[in-house]
C-alpha atoms as a PDB file:
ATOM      1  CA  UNK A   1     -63.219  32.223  78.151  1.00  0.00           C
ATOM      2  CA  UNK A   2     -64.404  28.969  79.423  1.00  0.00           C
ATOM      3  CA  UNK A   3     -62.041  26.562  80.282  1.00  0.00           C
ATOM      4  CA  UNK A   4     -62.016  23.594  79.320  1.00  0.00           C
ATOM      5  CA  UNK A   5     -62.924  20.616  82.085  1.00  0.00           C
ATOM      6  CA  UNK A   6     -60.032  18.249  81.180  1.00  0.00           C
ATOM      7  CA  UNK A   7     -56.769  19.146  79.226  1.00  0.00           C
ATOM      8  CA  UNK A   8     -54.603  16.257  77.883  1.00  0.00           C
ATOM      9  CA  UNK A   9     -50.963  17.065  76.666  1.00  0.00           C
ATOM     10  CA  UNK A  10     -49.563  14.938  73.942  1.00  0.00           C
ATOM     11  CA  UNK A  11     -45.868  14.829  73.810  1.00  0.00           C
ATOM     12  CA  UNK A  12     -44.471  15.123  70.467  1.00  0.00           C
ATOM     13  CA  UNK A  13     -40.749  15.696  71.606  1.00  0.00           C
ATOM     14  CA  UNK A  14     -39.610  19.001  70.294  1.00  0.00           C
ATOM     15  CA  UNK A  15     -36.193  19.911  71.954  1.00  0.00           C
ATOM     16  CA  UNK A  16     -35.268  23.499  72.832  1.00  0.00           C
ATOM     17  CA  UNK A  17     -33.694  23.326  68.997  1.00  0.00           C
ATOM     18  CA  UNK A  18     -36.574  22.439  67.035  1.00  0.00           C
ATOM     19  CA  UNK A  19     -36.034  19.223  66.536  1.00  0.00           C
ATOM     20  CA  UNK A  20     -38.223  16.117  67.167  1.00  0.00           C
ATOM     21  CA  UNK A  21     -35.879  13.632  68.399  1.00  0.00           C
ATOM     22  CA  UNK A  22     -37.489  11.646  71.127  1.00  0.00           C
ATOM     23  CA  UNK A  23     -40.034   8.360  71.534  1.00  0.00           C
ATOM     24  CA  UNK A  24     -42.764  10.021  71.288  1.00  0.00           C
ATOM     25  CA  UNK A  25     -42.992  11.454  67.688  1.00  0.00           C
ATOM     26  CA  UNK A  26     -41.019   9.002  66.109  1.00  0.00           C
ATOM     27  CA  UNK A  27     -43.733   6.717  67.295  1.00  0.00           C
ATOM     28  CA  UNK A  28     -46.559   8.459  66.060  1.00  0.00           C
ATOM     29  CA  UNK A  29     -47.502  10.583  68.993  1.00  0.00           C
ATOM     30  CA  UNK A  30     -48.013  14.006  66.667  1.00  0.00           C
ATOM     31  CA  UNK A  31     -51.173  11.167  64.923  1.00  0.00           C
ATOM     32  CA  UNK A  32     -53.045  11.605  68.230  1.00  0.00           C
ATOM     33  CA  UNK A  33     -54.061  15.081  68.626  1.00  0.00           C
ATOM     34  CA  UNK A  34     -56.622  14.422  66.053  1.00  0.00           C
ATOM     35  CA  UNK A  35     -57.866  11.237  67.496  1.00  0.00           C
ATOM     36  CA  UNK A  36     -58.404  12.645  70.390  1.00  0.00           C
ATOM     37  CA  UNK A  37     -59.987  15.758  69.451  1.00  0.00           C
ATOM     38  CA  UNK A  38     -62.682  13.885  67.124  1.00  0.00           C
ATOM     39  CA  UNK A  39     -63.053  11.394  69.786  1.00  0.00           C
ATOM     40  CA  UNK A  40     -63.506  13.494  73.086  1.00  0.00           C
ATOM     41  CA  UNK A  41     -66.029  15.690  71.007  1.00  0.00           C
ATOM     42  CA  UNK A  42     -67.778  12.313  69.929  1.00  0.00           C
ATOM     43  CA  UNK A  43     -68.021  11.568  73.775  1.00  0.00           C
ATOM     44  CA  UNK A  44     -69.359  14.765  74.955  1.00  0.00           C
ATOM     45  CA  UNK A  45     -66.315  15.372  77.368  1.00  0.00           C
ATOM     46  CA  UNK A  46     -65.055  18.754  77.389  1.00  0.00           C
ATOM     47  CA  UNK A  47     -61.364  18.674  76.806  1.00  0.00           C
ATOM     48  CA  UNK A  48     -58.743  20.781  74.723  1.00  0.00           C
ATOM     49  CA  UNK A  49     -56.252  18.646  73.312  1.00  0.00           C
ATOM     50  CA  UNK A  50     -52.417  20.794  72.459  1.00  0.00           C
ATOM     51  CA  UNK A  51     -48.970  18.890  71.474  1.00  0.00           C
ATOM     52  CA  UNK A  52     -46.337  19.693  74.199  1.00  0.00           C
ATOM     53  CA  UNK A  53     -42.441  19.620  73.679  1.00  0.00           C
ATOM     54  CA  UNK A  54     -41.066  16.741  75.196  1.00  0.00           C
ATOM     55  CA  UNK A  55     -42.347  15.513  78.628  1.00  0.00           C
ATOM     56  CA  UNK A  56     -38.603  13.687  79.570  1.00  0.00           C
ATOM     57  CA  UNK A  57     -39.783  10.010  79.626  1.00  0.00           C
ATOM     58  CA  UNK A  58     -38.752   9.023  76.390  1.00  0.00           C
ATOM     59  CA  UNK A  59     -38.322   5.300  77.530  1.00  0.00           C
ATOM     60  CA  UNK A  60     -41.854   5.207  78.357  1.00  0.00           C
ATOM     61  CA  UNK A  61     -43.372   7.147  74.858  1.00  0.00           C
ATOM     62  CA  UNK A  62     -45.673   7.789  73.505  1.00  0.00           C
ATOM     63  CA  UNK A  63     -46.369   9.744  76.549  1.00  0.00           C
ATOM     64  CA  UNK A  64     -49.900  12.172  77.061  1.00  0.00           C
ATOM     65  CA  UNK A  65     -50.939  13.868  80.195  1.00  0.00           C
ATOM     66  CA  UNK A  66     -54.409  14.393  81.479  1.00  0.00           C
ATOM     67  CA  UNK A  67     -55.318  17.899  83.476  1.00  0.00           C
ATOM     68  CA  UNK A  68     -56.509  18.738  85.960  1.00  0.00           C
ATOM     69  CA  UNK A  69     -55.715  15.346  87.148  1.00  0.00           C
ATOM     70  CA  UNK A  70     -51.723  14.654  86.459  1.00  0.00           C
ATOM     71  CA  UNK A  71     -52.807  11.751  84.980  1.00  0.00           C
ATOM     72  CA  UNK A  72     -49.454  10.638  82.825  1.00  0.00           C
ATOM     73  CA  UNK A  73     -49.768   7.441  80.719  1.00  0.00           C
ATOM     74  CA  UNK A  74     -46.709   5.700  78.864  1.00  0.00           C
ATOM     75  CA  UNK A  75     -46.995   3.755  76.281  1.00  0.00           C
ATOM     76  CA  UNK A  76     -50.056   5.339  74.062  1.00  0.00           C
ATOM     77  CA  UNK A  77     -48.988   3.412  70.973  1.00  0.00           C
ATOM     78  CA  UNK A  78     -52.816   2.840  69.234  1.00  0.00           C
ATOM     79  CA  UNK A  79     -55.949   4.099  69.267  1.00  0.00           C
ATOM     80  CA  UNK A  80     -57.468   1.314  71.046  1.00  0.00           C
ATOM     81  CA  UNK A  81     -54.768   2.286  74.149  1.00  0.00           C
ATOM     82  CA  UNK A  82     -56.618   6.419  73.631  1.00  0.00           C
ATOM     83  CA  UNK A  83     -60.032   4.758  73.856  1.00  0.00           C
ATOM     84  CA  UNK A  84     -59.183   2.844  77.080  1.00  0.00           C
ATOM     85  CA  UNK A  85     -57.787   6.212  78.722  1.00  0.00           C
ATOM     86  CA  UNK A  86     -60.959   7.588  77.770  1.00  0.00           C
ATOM     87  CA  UNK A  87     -63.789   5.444  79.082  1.00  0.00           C
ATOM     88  CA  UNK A  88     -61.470   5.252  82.569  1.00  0.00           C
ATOM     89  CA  UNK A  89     -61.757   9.485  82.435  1.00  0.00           C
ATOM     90  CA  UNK A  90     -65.450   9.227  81.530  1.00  0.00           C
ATOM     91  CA  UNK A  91     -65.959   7.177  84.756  1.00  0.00           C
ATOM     92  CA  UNK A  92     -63.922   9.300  86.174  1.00  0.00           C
ATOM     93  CA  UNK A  93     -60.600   7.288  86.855  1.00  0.00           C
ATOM     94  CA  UNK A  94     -57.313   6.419  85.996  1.00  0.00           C
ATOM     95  CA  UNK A  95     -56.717   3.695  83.479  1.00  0.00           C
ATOM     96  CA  UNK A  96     -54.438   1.942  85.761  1.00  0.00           C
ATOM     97  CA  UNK A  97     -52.973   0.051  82.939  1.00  0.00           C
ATOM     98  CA  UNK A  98     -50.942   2.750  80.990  1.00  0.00           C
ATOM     99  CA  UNK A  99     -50.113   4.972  84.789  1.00  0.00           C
ATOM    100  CA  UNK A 100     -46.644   6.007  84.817  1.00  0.00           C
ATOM    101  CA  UNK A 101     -46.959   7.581  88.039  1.00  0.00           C
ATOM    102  CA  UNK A 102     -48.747   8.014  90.943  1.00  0.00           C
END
């Protein structure tokens, strides 16, 4: 199998229980995976895309994470936010903007 060059994680909140409870699905978050799927294939960047349980920063949700390069953005509310993350990874940097950490 070939992996992948980037993976993003898209937190959608699931507890231990089953439940979504958190930021990040209640504000859309579990919308993205399919944006961002259709989108990275429409760029030509080679990326798998999964929903995670939830990443602990609810204040900051929507959350996703980009791999290989810990990457974590806050505050991925709109499509327009996805395709800013996205031209910054196709030049090959962070989109300083939506950085949670360093």
């Amino acid at each position: 199998m070939k992996k992948p060059t980037y993976h993003i994680l898209v937190c959608n909140s699931f507890r231990l229980a089953g439940d979504a409870q958190g930021a990040c699905n209640k504000k859309g978050a579990s919308g993205f995976i399919q944006y961002l799927t259709e989108e990275c294939a429409d760029r030509g960047l080679d990326v798998a895309v999964s929903s995670t349980g939830c990443l602990n920063v609810c204040a900051q949700g929507p959350v996703i994470v980009v791999h290989p390069n810990n990457f974590w953005y806050g505050g991925v509310e709109s499509a327009d936010v996805i395709d800013e993350i996205l031209d910054a990874l196709e030049e090959g940097e962070a989109c300083e903007k939506y950085l949670i950490s360093d």
